[in-house]
N, C-alpha and C. Protein backbone atom coordinates (compact mmCIF):
# COMPACT_ATOMS: atom_id res chain seq x y z
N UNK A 1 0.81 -1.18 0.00
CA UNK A 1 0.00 0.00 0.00
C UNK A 1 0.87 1.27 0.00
N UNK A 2 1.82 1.03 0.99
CA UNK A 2 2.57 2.19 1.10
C UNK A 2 3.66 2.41 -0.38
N UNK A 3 3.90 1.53 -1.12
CA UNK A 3 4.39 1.36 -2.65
C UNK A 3 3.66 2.39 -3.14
N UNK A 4 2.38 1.86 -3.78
CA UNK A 4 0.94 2.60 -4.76
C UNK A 4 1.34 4.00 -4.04
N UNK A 5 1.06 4.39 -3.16
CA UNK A 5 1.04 6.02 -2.48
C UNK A 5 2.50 6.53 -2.74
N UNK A 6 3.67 5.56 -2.90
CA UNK A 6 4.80 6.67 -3.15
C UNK A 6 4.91 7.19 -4.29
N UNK A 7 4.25 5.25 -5.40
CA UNK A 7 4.17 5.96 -6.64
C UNK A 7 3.65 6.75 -7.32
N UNK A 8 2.52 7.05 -6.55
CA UNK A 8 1.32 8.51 -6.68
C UNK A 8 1.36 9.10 -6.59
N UNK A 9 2.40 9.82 -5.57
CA UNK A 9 2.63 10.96 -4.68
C UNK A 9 3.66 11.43 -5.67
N UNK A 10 4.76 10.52 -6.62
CA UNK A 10 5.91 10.71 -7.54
C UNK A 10 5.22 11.33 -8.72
N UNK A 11 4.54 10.23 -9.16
CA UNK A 11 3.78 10.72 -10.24
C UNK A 11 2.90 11.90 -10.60
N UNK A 12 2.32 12.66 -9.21
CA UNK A 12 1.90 13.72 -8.97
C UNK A 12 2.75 15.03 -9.26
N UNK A 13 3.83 14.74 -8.24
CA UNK A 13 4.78 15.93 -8.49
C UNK A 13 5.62 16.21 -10.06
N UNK A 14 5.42 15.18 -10.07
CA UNK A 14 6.21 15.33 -11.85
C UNK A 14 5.52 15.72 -12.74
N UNK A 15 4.24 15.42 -12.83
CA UNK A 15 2.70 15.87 -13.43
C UNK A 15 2.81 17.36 -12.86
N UNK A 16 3.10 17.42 -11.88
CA UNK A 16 3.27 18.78 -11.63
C UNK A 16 4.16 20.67 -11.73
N UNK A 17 5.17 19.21 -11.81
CA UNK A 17 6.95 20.17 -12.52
C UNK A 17 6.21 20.66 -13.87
N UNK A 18 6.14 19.48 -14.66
CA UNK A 18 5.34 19.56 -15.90
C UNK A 18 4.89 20.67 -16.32
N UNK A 19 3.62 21.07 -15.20
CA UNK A 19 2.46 22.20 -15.38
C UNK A 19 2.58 23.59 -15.33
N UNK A 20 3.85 23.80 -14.01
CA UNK A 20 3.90 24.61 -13.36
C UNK A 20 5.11 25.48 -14.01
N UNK A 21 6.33 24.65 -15.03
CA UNK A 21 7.06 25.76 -15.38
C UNK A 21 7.04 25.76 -16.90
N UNK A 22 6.86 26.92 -17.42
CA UNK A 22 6.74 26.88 -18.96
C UNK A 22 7.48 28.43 -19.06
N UNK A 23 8.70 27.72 -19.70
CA UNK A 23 9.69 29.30 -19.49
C UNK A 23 9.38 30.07 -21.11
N UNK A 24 8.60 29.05 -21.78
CA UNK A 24 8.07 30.46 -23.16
C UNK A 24 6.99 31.13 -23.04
N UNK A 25 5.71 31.15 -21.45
CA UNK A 25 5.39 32.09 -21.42
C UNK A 25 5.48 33.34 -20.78
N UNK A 26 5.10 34.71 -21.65
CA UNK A 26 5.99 35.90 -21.10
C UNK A 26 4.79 36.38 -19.69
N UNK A 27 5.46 36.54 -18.67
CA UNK A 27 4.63 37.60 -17.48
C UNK A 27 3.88 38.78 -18.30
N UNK A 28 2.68 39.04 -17.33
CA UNK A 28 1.97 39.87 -18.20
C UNK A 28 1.96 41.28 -17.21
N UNK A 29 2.29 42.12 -17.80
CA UNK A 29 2.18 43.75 -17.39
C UNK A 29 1.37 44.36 -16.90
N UNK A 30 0.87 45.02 -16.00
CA UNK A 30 -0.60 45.47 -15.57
C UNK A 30 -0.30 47.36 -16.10
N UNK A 31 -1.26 47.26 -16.93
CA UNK A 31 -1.39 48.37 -17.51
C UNK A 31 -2.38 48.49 -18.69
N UNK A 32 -2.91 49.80 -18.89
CA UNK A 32 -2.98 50.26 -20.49
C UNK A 32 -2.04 50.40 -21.77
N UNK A 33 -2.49 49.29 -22.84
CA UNK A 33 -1.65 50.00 -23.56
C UNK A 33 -1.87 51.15 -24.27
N UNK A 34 -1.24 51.45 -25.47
CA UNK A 34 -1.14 52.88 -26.01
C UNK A 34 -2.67 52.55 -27.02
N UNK A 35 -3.09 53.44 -27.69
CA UNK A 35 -4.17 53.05 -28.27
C UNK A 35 -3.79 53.17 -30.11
N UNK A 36 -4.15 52.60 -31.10
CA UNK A 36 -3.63 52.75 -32.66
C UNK A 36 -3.60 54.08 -32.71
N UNK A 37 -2.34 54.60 -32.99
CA UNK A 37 -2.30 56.00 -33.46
C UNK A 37 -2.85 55.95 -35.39
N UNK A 38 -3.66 57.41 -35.46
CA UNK A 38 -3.54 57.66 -36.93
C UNK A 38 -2.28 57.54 -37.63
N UNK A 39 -2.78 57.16 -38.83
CA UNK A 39 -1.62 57.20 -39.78
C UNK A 39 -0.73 58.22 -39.96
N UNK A 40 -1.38 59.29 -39.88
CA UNK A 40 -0.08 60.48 -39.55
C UNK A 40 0.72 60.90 -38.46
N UNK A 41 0.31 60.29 -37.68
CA UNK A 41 0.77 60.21 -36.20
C UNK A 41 2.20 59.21 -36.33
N UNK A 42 1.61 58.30 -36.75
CA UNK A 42 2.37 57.09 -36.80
C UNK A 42 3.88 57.61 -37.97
N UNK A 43 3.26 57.79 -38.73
CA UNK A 43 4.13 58.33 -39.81
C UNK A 43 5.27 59.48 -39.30
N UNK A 44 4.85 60.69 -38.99
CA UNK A 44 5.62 61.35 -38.00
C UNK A 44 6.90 60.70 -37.55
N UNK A 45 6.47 60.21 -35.97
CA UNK A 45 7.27 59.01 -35.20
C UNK A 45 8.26 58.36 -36.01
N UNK A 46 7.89 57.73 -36.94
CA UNK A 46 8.47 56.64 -38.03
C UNK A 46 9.61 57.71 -38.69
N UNK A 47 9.13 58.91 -39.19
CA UNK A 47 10.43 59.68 -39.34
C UNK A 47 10.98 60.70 -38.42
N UNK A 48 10.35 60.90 -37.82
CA UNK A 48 11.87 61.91 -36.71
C UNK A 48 12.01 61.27 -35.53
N UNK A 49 11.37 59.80 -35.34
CA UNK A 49 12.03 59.66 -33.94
C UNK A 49 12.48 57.80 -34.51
N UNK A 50 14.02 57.72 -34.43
CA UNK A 50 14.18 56.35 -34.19
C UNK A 50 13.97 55.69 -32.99
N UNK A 51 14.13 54.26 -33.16
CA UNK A 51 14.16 53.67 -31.99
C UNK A 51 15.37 53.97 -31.19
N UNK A 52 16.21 53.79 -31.67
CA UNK A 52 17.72 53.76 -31.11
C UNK A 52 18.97 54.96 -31.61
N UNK A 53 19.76 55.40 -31.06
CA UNK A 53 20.53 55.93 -31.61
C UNK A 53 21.44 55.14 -32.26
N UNK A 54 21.55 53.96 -32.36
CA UNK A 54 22.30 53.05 -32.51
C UNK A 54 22.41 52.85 -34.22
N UNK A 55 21.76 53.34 -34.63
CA UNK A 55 21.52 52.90 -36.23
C UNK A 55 21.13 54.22 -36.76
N UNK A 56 20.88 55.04 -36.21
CA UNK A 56 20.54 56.46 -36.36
C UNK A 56 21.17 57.44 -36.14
N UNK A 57 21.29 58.85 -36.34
CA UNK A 57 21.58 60.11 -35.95
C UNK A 57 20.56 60.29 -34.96
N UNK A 58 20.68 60.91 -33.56
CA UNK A 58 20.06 61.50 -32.51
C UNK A 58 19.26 62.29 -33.07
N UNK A 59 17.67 62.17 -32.51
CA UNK A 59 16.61 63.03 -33.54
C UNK A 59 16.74 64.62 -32.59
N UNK A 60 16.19 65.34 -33.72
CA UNK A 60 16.22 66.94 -33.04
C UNK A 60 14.55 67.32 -31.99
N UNK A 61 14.58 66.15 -31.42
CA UNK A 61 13.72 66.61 -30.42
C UNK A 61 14.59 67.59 -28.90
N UNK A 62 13.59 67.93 -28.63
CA UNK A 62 13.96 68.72 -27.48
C UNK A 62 14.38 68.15 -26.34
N UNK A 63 15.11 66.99 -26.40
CA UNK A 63 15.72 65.96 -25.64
C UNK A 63 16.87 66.51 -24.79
N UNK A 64 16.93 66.19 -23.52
CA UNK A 64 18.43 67.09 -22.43
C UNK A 64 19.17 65.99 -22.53
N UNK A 65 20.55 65.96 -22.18
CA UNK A 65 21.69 65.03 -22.44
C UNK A 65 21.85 64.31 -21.07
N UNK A 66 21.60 63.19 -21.02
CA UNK A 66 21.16 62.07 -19.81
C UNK A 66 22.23 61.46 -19.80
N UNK A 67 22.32 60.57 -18.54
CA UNK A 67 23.40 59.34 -18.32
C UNK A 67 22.80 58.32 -18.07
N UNK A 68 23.56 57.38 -18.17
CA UNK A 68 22.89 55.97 -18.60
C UNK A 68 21.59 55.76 -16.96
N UNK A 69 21.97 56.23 -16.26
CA UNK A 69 20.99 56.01 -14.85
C UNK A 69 19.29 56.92 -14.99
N UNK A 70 19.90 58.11 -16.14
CA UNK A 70 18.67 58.87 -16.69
C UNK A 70 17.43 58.38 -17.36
N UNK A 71 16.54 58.45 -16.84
CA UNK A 71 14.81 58.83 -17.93
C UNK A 71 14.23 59.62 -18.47
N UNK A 72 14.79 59.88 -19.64
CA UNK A 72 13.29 61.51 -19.70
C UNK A 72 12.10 61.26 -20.11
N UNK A 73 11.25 61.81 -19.81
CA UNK A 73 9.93 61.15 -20.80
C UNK A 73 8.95 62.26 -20.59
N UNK A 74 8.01 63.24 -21.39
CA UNK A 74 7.59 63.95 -21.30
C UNK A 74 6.03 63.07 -21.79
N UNK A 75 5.38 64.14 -20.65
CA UNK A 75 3.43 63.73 -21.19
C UNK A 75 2.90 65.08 -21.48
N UNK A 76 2.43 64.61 -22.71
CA UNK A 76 1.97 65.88 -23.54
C UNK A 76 0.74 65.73 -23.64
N UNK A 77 0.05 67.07 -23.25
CA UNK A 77 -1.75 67.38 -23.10
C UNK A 77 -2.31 68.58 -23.99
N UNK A 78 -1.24 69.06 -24.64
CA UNK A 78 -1.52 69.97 -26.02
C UNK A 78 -0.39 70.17 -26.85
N UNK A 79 -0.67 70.64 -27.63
CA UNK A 79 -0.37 71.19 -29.20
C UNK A 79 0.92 71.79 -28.71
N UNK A 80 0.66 72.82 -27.65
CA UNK A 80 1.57 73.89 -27.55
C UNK A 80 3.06 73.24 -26.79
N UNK A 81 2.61 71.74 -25.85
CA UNK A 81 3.71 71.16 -25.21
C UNK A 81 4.18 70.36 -26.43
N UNK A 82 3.46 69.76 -27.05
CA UNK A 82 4.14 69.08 -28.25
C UNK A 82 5.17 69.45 -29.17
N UNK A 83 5.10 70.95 -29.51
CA UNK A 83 5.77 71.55 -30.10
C UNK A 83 6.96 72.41 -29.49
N UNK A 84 6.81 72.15 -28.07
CA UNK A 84 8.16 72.55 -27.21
C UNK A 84 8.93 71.33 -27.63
N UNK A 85 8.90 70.03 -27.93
CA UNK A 85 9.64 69.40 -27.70
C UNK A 85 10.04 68.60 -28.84
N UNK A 86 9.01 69.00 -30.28
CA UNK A 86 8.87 68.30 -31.31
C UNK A 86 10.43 69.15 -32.16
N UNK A 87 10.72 68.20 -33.48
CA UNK A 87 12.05 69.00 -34.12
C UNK A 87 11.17 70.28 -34.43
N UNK A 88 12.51 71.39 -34.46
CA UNK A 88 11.56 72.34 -35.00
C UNK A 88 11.50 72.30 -36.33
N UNK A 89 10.56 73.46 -37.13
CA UNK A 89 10.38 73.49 -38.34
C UNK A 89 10.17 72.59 -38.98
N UNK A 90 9.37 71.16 -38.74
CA UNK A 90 8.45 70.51 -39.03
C UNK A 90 6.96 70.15 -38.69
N UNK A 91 6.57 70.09 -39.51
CA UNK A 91 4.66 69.67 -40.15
C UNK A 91 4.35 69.01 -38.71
N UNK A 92 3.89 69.10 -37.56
CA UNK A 92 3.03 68.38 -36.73
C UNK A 92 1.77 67.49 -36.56
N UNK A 93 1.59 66.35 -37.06
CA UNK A 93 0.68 65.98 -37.05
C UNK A 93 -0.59 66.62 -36.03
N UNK A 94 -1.86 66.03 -35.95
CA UNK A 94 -2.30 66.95 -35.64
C UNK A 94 -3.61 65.93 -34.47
N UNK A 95 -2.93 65.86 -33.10
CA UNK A 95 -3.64 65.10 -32.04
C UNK A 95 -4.89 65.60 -31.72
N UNK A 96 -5.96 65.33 -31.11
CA UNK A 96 -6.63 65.86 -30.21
C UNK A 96 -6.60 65.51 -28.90
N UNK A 97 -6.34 66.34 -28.47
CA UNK A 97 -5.54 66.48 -27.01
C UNK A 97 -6.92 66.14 -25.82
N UNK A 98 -7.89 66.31 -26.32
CA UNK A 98 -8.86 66.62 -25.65
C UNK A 98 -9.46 64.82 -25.38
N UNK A 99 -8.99 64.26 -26.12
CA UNK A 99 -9.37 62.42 -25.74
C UNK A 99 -7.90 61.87 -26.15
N UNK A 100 -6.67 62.47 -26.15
CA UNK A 100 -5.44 61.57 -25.85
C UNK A 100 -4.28 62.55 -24.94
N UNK A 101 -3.58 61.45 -24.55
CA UNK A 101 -2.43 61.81 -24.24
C UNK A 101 -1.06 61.50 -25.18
N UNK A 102 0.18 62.56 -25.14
CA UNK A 102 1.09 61.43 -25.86
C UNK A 102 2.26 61.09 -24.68
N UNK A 103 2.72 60.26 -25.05
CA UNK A 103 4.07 60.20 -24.08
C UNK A 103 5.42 59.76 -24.51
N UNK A 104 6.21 60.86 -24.82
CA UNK A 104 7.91 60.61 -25.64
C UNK A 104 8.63 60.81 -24.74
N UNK A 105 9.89 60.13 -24.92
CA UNK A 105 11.17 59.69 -24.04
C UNK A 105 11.91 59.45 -24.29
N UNK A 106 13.07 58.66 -23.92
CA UNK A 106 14.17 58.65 -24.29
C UNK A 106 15.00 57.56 -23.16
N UNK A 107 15.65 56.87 -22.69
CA UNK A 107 16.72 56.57 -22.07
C UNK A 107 18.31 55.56 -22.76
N UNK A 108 18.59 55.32 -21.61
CA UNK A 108 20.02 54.38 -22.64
C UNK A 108 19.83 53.06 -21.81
N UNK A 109 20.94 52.55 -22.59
CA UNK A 109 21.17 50.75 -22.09
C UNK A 109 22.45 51.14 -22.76
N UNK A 110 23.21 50.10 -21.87
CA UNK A 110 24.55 49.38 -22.15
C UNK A 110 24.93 48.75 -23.80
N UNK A 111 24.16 48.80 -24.61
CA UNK A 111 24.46 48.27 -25.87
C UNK A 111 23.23 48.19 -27.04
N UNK A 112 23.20 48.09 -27.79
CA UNK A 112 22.33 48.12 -28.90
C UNK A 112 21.37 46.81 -28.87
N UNK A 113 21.23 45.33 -27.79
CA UNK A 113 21.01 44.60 -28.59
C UNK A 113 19.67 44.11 -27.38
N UNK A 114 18.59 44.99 -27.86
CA UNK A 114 17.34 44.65 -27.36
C UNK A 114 16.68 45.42 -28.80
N UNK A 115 15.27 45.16 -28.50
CA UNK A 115 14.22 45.10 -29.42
C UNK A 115 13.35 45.32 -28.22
N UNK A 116 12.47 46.52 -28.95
CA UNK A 116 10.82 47.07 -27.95
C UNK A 116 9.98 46.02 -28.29
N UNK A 117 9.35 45.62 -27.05
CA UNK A 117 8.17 44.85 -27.44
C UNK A 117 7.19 45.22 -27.07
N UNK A 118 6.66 45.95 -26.03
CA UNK A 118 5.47 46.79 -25.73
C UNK A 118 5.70 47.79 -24.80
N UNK A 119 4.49 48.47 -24.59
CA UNK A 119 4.44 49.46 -23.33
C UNK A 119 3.12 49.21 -22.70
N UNK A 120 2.94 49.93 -21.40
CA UNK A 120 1.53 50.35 -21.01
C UNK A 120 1.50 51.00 -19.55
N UNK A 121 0.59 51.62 -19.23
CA UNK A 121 0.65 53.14 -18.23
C UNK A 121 -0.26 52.22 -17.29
N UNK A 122 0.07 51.95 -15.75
CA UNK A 122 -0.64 51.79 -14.76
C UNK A 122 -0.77 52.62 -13.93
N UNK A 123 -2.28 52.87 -13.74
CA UNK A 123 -2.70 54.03 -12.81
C UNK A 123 -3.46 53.76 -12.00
N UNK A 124 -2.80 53.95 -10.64
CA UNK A 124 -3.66 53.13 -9.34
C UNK A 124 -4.24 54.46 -9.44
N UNK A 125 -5.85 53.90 -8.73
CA UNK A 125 -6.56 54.91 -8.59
C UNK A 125 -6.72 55.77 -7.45
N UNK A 126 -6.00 54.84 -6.41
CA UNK A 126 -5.58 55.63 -4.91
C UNK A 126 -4.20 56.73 -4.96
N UNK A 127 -3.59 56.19 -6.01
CA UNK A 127 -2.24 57.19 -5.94
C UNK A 127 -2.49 58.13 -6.63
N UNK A 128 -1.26 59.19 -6.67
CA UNK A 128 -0.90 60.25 -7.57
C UNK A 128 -0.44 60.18 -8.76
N UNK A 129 0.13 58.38 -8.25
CA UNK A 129 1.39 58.02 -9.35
C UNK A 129 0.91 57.13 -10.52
N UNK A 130 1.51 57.06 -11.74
CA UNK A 130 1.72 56.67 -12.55
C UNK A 130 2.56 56.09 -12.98
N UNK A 131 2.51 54.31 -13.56
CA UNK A 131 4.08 54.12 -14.06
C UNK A 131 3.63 53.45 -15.68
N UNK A 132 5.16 54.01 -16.68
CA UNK A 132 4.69 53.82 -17.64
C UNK A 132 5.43 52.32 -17.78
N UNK A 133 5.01 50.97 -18.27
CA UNK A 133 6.12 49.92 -18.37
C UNK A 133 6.42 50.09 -19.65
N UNK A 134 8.00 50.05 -19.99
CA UNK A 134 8.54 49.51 -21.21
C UNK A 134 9.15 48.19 -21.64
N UNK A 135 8.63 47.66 -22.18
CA UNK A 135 9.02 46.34 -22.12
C UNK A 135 10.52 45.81 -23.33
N UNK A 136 11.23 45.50 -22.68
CA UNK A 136 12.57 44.94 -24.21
C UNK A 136 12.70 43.76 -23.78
N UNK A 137 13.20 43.35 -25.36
CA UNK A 137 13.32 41.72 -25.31
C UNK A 137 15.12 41.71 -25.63
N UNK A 138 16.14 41.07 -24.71
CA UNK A 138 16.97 40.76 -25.16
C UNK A 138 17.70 40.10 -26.20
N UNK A 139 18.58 40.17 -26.89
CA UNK A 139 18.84 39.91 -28.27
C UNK A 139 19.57 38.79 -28.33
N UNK A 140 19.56 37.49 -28.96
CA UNK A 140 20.50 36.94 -28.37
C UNK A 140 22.09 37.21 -29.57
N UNK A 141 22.95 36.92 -29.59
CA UNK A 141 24.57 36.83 -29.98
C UNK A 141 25.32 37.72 -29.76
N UNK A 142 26.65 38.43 -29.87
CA UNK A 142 26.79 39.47 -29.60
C UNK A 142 26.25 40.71 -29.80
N UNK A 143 26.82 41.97 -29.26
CA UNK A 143 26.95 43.44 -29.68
C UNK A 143 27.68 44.30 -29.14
N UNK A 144 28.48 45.37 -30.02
CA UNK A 144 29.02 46.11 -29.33
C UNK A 144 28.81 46.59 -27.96
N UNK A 145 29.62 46.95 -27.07
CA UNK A 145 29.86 47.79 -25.88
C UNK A 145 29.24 49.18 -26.20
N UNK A 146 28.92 49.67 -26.72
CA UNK A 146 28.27 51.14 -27.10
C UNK A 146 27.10 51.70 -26.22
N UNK A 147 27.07 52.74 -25.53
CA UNK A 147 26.04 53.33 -24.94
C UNK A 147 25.09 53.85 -25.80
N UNK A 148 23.96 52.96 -25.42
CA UNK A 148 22.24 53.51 -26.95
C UNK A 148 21.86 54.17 -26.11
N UNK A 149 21.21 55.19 -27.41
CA UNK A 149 19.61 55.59 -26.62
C UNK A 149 18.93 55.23 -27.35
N UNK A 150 17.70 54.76 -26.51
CA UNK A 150 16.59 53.93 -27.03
C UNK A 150 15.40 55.27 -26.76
N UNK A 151 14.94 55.05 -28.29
CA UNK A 151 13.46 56.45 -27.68
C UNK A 151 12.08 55.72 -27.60
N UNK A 152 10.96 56.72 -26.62
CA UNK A 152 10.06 55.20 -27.14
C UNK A 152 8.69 56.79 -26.87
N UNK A 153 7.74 55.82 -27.49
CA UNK A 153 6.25 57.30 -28.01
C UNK A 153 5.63 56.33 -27.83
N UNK A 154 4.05 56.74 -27.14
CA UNK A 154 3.02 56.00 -27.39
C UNK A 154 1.50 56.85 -27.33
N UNK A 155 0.38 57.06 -28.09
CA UNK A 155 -0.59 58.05 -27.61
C UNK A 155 -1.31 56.66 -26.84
N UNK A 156 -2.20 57.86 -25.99
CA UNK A 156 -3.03 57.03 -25.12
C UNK A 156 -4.45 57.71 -24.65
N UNK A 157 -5.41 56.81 -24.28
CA UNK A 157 -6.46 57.64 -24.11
C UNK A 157 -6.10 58.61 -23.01
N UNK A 158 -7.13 59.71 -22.72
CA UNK A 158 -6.49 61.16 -21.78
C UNK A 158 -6.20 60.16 -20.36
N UNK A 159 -5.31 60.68 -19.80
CA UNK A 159 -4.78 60.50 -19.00
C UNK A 159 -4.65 61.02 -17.57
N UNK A 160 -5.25 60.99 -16.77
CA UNK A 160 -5.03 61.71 -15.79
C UNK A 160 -4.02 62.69 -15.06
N UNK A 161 -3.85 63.35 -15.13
CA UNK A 161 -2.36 64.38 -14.40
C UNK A 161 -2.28 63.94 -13.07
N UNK A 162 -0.87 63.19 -13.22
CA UNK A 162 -0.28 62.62 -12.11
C UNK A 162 0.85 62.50 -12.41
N UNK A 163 1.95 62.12 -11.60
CA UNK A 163 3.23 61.71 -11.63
C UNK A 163 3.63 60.72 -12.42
N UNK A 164 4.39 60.69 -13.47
CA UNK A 164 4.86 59.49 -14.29
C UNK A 164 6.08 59.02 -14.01
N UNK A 165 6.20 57.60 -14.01
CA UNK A 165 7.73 57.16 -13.18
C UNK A 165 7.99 56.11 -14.65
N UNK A 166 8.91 55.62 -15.11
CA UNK A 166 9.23 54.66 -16.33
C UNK A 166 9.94 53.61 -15.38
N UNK A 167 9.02 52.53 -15.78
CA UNK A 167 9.71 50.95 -15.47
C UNK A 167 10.29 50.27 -16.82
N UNK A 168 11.53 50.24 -16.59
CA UNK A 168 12.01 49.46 -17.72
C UNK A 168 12.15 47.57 -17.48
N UNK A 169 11.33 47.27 -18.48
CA UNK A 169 11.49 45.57 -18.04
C UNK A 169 12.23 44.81 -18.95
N UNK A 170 13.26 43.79 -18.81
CA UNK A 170 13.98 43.47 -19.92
C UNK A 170 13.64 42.06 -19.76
N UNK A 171 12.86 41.00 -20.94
CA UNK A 171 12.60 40.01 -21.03
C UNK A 171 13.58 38.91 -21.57
């Protein structure tokens, strides 16, 4: 008797290892994500803001010169903040501020070799605070030693005015 129960009790836990670890699925983020920007929106982004400096020239946004421990990330609620920070002397697409928010940024990493895979803004409703998650996926083989900046934009429905903090998550 006491056999049958060890082999049950074995067979259980292994049935159980089984269930319990599955390292290809990804943790899930608690947040909003960004919502489909218009095509001109999108388009914009696509030309004056790369992902990376890494493959790019540094775009002429109104960006301050950070160290790798730095975040900038600005939340924009009109036209008039957009264009503090947009390159100058280009065409602005054209948001309504009045049902979105946008949110552009900027920070670095140690090397070129991640890839964005999402974002999204959690907003407890007891706090002040806000955090935006950015999510990167590590790359696998080498890459240079080079300090990137990685930029990242997302519009979102309006947003409450509160404190924004950036969680960077690397998968």
């Amino acid at each position: 008797m006491k056999t049958k129960i060890l082999t049950l009790t074995a067979a259980l836990l292994m049935l159980g290892g089984f269930v319990a670890c599955n390292d290809s699925e990804e943790p899930e983020y608690i947040g909003s994500p960004p919502v489909t920007a218009p095509v001109d929106v999108s388009a914009f982004f696509k030309t004056y803001l790369p992902s990376s400096s890494y493959s790019r020239p540094e775009p002429e946004f109104n960006f301050s010169e950070i160290d790798s421990r730095d975040i900038e990330c600005f939340v924009i609620n009109s036209m008039e903040e957009f264009k503090a920070v947009a390159p100058p002397a280009v065409e602005l697409p054209v948001i309504d501020f009045v049902k979105y928010t946008l949110i552009i940024g900027q920070h670095w990493m140690g090397d070129p070799g991640y890839t964005f895979e999402k974002q999204a803004v959690d907003s407890d409703s007891e706090s002040d605070k806000m955090i935006l998650n950015l999510v990167y996926k590590r790359l696998g083989g080498a890459h240079p030693a080079s300090m990137t900046n990685f930029y990242f934009w997302g519009l979102y429905t309006k947003l409450p005015e509160k404190t924004l903090t950036v969680n960077k998550i690397i998968i």
